[in-house]
N, C-alpha and C. Protein backbone atom coordinates (compact mmCIF):
# COMPACT_ATOMS: atom_id res chain seq x y z
N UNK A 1 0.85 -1.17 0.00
CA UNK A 1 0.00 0.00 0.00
C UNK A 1 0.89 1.23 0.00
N UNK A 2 0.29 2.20 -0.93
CA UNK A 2 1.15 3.33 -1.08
C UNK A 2 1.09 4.44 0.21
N UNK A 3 2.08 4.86 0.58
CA UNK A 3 1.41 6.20 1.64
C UNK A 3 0.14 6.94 1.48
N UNK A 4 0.19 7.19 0.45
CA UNK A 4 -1.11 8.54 0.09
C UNK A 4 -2.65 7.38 0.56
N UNK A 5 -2.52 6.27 0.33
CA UNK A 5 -3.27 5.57 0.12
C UNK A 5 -3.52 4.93 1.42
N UNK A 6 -2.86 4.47 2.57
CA UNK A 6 -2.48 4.41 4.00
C UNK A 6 -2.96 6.14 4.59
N UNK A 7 -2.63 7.42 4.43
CA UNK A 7 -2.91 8.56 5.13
C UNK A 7 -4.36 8.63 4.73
N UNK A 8 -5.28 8.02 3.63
CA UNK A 8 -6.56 8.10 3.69
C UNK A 8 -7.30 7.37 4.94
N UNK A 9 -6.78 6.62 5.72
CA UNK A 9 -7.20 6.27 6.90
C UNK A 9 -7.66 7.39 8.33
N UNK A 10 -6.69 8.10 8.48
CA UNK A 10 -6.32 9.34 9.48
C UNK A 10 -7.44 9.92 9.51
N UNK A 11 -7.78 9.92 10.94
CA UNK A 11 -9.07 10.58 11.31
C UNK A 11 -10.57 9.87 10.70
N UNK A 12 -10.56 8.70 10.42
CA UNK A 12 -11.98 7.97 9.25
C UNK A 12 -11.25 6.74 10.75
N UNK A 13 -12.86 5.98 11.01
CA UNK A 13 -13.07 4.46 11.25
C UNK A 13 -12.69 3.63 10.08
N UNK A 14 -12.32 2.69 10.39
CA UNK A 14 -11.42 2.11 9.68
C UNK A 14 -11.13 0.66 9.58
N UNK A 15 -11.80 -0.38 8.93
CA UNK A 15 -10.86 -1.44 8.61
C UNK A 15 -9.94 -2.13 7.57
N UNK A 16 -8.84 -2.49 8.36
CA UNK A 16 -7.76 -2.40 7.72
C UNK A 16 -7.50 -4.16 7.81
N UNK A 17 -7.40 -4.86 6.51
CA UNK A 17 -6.60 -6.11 6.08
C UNK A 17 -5.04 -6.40 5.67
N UNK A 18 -4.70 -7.17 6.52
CA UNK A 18 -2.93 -7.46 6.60
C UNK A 18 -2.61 -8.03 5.57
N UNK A 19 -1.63 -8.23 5.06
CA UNK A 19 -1.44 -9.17 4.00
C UNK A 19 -1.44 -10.62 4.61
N UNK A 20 -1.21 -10.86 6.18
CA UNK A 20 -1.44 -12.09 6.58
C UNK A 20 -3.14 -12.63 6.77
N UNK A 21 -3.72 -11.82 6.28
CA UNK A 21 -5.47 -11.98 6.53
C UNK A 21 -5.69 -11.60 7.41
N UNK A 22 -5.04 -10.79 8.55
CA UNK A 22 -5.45 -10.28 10.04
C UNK A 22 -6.29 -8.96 9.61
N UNK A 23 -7.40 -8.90 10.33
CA UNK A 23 -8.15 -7.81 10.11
C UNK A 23 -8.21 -6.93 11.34
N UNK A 24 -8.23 -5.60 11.38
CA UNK A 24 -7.94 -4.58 12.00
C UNK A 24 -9.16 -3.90 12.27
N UNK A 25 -10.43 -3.15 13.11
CA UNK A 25 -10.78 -2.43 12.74
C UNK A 25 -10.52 -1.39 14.06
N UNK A 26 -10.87 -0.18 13.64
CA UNK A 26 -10.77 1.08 14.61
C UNK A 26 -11.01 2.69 13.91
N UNK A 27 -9.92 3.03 14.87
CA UNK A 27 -9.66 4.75 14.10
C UNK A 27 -8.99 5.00 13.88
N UNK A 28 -7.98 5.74 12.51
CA UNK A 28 -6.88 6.24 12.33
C UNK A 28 -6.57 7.53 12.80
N UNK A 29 -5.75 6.59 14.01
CA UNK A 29 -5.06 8.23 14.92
C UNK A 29 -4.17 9.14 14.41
N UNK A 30 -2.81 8.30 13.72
CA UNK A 30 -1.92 9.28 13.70
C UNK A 30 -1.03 8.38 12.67
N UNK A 31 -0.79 9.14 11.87
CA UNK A 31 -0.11 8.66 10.39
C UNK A 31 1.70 9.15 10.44
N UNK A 32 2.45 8.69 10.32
CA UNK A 32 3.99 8.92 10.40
C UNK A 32 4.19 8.71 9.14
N UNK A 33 4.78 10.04 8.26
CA UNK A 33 5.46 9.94 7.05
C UNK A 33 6.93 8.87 6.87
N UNK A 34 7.02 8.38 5.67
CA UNK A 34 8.04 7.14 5.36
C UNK A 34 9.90 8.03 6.06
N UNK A 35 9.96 9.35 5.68
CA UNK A 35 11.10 9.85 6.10
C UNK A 35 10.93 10.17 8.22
N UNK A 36 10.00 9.90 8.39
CA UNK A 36 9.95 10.51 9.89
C UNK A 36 10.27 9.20 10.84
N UNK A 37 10.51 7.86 9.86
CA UNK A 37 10.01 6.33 10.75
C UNK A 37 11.05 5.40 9.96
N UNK A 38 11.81 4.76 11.16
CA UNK A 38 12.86 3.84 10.74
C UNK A 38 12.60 1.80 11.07
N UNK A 39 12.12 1.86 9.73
CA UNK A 39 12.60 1.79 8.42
C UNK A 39 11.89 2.85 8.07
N UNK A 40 12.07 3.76 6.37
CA UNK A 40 11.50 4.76 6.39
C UNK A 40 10.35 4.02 5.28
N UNK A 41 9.23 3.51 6.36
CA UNK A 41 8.18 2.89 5.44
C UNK A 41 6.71 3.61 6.10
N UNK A 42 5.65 4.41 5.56
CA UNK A 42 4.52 4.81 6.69
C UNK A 42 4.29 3.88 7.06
N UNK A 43 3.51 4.59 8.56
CA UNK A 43 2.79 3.81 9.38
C UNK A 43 1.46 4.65 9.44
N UNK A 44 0.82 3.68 10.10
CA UNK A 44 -0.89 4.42 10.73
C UNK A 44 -0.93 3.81 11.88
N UNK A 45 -1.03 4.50 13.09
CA UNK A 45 -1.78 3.95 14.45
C UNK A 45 -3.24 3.85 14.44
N UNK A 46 -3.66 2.89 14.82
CA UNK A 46 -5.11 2.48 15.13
C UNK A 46 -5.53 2.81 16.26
N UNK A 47 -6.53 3.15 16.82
CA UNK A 47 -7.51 3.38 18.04
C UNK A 47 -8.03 1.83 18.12
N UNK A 48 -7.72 1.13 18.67
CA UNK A 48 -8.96 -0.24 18.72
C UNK A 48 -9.70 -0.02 19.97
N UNK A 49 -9.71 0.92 20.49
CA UNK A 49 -10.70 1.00 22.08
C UNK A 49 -9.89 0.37 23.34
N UNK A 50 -10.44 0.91 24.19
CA UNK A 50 -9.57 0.37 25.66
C UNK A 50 -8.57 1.00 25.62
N UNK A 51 -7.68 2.15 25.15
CA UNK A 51 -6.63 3.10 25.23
C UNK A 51 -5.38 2.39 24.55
N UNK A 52 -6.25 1.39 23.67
CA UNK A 52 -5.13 0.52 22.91
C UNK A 52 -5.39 0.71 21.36
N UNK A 53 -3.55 0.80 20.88
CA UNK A 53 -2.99 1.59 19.39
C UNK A 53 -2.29 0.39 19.30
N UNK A 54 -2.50 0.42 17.75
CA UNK A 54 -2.14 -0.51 17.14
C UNK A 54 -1.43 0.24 15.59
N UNK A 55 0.26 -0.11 15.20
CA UNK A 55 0.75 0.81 14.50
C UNK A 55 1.06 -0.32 13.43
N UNK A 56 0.36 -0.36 12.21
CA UNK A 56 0.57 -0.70 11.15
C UNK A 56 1.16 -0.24 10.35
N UNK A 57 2.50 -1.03 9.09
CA UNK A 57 3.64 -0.54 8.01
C UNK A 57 2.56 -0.47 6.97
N UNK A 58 2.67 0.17 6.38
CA UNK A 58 2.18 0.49 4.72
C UNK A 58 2.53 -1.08 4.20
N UNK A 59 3.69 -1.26 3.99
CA UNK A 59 4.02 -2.95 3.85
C UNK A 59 3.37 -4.10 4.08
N UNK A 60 2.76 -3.42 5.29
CA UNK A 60 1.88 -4.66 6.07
C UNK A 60 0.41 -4.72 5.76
N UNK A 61 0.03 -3.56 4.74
CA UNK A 61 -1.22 -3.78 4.23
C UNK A 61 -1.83 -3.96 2.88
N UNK A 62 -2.33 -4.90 2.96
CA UNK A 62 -3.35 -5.39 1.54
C UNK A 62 -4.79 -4.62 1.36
N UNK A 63 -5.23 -3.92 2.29
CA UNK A 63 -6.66 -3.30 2.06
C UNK A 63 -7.10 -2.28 2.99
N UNK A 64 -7.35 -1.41 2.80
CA UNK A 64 -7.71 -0.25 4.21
C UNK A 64 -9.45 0.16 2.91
N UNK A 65 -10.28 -0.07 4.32
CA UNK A 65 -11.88 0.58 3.92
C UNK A 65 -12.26 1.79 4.77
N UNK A 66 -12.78 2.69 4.49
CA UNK A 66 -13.54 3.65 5.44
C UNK A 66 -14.93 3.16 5.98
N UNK A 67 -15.36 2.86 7.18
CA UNK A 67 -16.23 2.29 7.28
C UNK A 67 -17.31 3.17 8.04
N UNK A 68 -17.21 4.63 8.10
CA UNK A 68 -17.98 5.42 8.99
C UNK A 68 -18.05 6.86 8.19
């Protein structure tokens, strides 16, 4: 998944499919550009509820939906 395509998550409910078939859903909190994050690949943190984030690689995804 491309960045531009991963930062469409940020701030939208959200489920997100791994390339391992793990499915994700929540809120996209907070998006880290590929130069700000080592390896320099984006990420997106998830909201999954209970004060628990979950930070997914651009790499690591096969599918992000807006679901809200």
């Amino acid at each position: 998944m491309t960045s531009r395509e991963l930062y469409k998550g940020l701030g939208e409910k959200i489920k997100v499919t791994l390339i391992d078939g793990k499915i994700i859903n929540g809120y996209g909190e907070c998006f880290t550009m590929p130069q700000d994050n080592e390896p320099e690949i984006a990420s997106l943190a998830i909201d999954i509820g209970s004060t628990s984030l979950i930070e997914v690689m651009a790499d690591e995804v096969s599918k992000l939906e807006l679901i809200g």
